[in-house]
Protein backbone atom coordinates (compact mmCIF):
# COMPACT_ATOMS: atom_id res chain seq x y z
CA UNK A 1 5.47 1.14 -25.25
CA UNK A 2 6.40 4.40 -26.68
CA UNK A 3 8.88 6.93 -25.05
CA UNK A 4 7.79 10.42 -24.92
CA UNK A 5 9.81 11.05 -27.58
CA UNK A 6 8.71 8.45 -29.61
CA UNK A 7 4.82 9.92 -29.00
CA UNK A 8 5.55 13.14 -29.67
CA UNK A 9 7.17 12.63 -33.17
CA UNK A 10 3.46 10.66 -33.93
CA UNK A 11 1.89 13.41 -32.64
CA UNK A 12 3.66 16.38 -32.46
CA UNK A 13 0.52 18.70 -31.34
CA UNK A 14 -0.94 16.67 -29.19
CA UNK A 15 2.22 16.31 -27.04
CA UNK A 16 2.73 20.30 -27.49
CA UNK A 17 -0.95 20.20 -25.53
CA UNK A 18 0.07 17.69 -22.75
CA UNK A 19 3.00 19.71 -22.44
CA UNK A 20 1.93 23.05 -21.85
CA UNK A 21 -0.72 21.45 -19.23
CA UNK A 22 1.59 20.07 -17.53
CA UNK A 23 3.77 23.03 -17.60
CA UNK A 24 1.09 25.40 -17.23
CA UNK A 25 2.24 26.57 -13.52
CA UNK A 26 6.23 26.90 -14.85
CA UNK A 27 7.52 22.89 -13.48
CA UNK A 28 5.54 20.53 -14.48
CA UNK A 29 2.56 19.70 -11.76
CA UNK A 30 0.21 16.62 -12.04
CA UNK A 31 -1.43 13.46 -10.17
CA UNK A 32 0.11 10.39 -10.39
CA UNK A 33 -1.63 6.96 -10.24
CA UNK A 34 0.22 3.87 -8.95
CA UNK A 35 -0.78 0.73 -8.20
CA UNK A 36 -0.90 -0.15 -4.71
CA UNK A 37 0.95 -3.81 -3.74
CA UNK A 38 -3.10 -4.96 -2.81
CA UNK A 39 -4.23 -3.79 -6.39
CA UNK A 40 -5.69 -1.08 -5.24
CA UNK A 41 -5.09 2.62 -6.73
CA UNK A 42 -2.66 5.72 -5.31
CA UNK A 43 -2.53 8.92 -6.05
CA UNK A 44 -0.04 11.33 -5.29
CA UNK A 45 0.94 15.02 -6.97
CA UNK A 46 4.21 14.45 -8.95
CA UNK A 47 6.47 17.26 -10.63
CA UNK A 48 6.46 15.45 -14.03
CA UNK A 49 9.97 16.62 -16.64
CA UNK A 50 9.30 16.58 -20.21
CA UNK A 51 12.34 17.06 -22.21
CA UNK A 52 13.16 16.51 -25.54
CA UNK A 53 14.46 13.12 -24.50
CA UNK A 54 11.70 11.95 -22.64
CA UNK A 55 9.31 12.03 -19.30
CA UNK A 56 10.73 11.27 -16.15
CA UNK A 57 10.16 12.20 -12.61
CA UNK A 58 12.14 12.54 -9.73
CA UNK A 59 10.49 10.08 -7.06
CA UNK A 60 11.81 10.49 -3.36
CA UNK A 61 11.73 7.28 -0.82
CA UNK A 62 7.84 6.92 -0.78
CA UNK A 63 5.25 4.81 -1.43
CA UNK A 64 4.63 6.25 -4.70
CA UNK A 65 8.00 4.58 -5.29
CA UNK A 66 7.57 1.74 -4.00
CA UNK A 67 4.68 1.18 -6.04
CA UNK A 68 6.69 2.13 -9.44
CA UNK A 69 9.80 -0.79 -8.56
CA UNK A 70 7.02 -3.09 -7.78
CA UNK A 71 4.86 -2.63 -10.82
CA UNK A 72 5.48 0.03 -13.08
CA UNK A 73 1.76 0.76 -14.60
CA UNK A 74 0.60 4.51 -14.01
CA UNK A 75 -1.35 7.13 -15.41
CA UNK A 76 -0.49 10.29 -14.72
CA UNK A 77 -3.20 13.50 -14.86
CA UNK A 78 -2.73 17.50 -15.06
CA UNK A 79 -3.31 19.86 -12.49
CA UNK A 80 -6.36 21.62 -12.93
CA UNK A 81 -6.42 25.10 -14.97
CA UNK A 82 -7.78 27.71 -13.05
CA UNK A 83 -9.35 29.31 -15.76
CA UNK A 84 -10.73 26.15 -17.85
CA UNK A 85 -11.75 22.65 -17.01
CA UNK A 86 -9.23 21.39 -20.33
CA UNK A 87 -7.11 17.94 -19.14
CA UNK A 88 -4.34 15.87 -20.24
CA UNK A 89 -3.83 12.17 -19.23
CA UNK A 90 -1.06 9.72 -20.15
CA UNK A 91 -0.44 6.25 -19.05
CA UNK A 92 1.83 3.58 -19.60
CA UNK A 93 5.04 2.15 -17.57
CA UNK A 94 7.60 3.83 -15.54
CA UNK A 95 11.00 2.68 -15.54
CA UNK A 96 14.30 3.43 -13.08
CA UNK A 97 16.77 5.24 -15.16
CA UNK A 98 20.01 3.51 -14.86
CA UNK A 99 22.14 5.28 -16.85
CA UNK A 100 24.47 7.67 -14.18
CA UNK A 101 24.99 9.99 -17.37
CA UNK A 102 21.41 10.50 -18.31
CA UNK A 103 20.54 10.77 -14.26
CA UNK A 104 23.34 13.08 -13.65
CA UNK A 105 22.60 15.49 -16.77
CA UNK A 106 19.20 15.62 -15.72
CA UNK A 107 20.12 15.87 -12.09
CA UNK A 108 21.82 19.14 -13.08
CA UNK A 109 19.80 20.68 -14.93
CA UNK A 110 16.70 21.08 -13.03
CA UNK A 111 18.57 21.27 -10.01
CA UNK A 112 17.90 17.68 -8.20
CA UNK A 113 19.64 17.89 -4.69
CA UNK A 114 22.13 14.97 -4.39
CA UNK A 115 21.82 14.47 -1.07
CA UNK A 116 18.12 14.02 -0.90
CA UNK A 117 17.20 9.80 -1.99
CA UNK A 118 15.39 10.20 -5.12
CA UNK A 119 15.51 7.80 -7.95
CA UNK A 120 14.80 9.14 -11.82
CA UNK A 121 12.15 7.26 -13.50
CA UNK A 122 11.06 7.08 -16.93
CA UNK A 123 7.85 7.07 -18.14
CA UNK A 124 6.63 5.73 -21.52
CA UNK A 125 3.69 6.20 -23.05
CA UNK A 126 0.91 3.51 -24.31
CA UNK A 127 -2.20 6.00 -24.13
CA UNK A 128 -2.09 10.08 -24.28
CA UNK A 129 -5.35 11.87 -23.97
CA UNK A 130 -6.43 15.83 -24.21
CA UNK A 131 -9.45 16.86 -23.56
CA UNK A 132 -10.29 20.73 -24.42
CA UNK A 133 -13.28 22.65 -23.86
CA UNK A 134 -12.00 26.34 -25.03
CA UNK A 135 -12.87 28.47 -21.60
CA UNK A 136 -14.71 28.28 -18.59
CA UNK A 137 -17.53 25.15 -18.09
CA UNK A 138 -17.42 25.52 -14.12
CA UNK A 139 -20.37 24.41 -12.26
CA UNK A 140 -21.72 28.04 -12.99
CA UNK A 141 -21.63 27.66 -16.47
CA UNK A 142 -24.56 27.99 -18.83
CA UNK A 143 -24.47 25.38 -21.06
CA UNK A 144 -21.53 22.84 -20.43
CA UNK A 145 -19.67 22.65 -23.54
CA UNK A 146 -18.80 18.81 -25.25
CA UNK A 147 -15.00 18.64 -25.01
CA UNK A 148 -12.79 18.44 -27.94
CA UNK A 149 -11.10 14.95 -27.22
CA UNK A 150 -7.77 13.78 -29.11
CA UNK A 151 -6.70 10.32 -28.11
CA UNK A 152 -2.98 8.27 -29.20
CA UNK A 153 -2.89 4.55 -28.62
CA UNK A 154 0.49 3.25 -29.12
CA UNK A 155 0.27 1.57 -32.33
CA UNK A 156 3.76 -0.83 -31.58
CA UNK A 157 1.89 -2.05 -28.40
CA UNK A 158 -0.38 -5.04 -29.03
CA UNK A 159 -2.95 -4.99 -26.61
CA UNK A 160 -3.75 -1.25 -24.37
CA UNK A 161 -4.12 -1.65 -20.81
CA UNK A 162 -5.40 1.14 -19.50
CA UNK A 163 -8.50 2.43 -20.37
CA UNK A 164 -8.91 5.90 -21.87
CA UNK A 165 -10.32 7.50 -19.53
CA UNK A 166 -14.46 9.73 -20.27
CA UNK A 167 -14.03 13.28 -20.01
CA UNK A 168 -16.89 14.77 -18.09
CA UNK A 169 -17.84 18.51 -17.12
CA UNK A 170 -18.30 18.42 -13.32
């Protein structure tokens, strides 16, 4: 599994486009997909980070987090655009960041409240996914465009779990 760092050295551009997608509303905004301790999925909006040094999230007492310290598998999903139907998707495994340096300097930068019970997490990366169709394709639309798709696939991991997911224009 590849950090975000890791990725985006691979890939530079292609983390550039997850990035600004899940940026695109100034703090990062996306779904989240856990795993459920009956197998079944969860989904939950998430204020991903991306830094230089990696993608975490801030994950409050919930079930979301329960989920992570259980099993770590995810895939996480931008918000919508308002003015395109373009996506990013990433998945791999999140990690607790145990490190109280790396959780503090985080902590203060994007203003974490220390009184509130979050844990940081980490999140690697095994798949990474755009999908860009250049402009509006709402329902509406005349002719649904075929997205532009770039996929990554870890290369160090030996066998992908999670399926890249089919774009389709709704």
């Amino acid at each position: 599994m590849a950090t975000w760092s890791e990725f985006a050295a691979d890939e530079p551009r292609l983390a550039t486009a997850i990035r600004l997608l899940m940026q695109q509303y100034g703090p990062g905004l996306g779904y989240l997909a856990t795993v459920r301790a009956d197998g079944g999925p969860r989904v939950h909006p998430v204020s991903p980070v991306i830094t230089d040094s990696g993608l975490f999230c801030f994950i409050i007492d919930s079930p979301k987090r329960r989920d992570l310290e259980r099993d770590g598998r995810y895939a996480l999903h931008s918000f919508p655009p308002e003015e395109s139907d373009d996506e990013a998707y990433l998945a791999g495994r999140a990690h607790p960041v145990t490190d109280p340096a790396k959780v503090g300097r985080l902590a203060s930068d994007l203003g974490a409240v220390p009184h509130v019970d979050w844990r940081l997490f980490e999140f690697t990366v095994d798949v990474a996914m755009v999908a860009q169709r250049g402009g509006s394709t709402g329902h509406y639309a005349a002719a649904p465009r075929q997205p532009a798709v770039q996929v990554w696939l870890d290369p160090t991991s030996g066998s992908v779990s999670h399926p890249v997911p089919t774009p389709v224009a709704c």
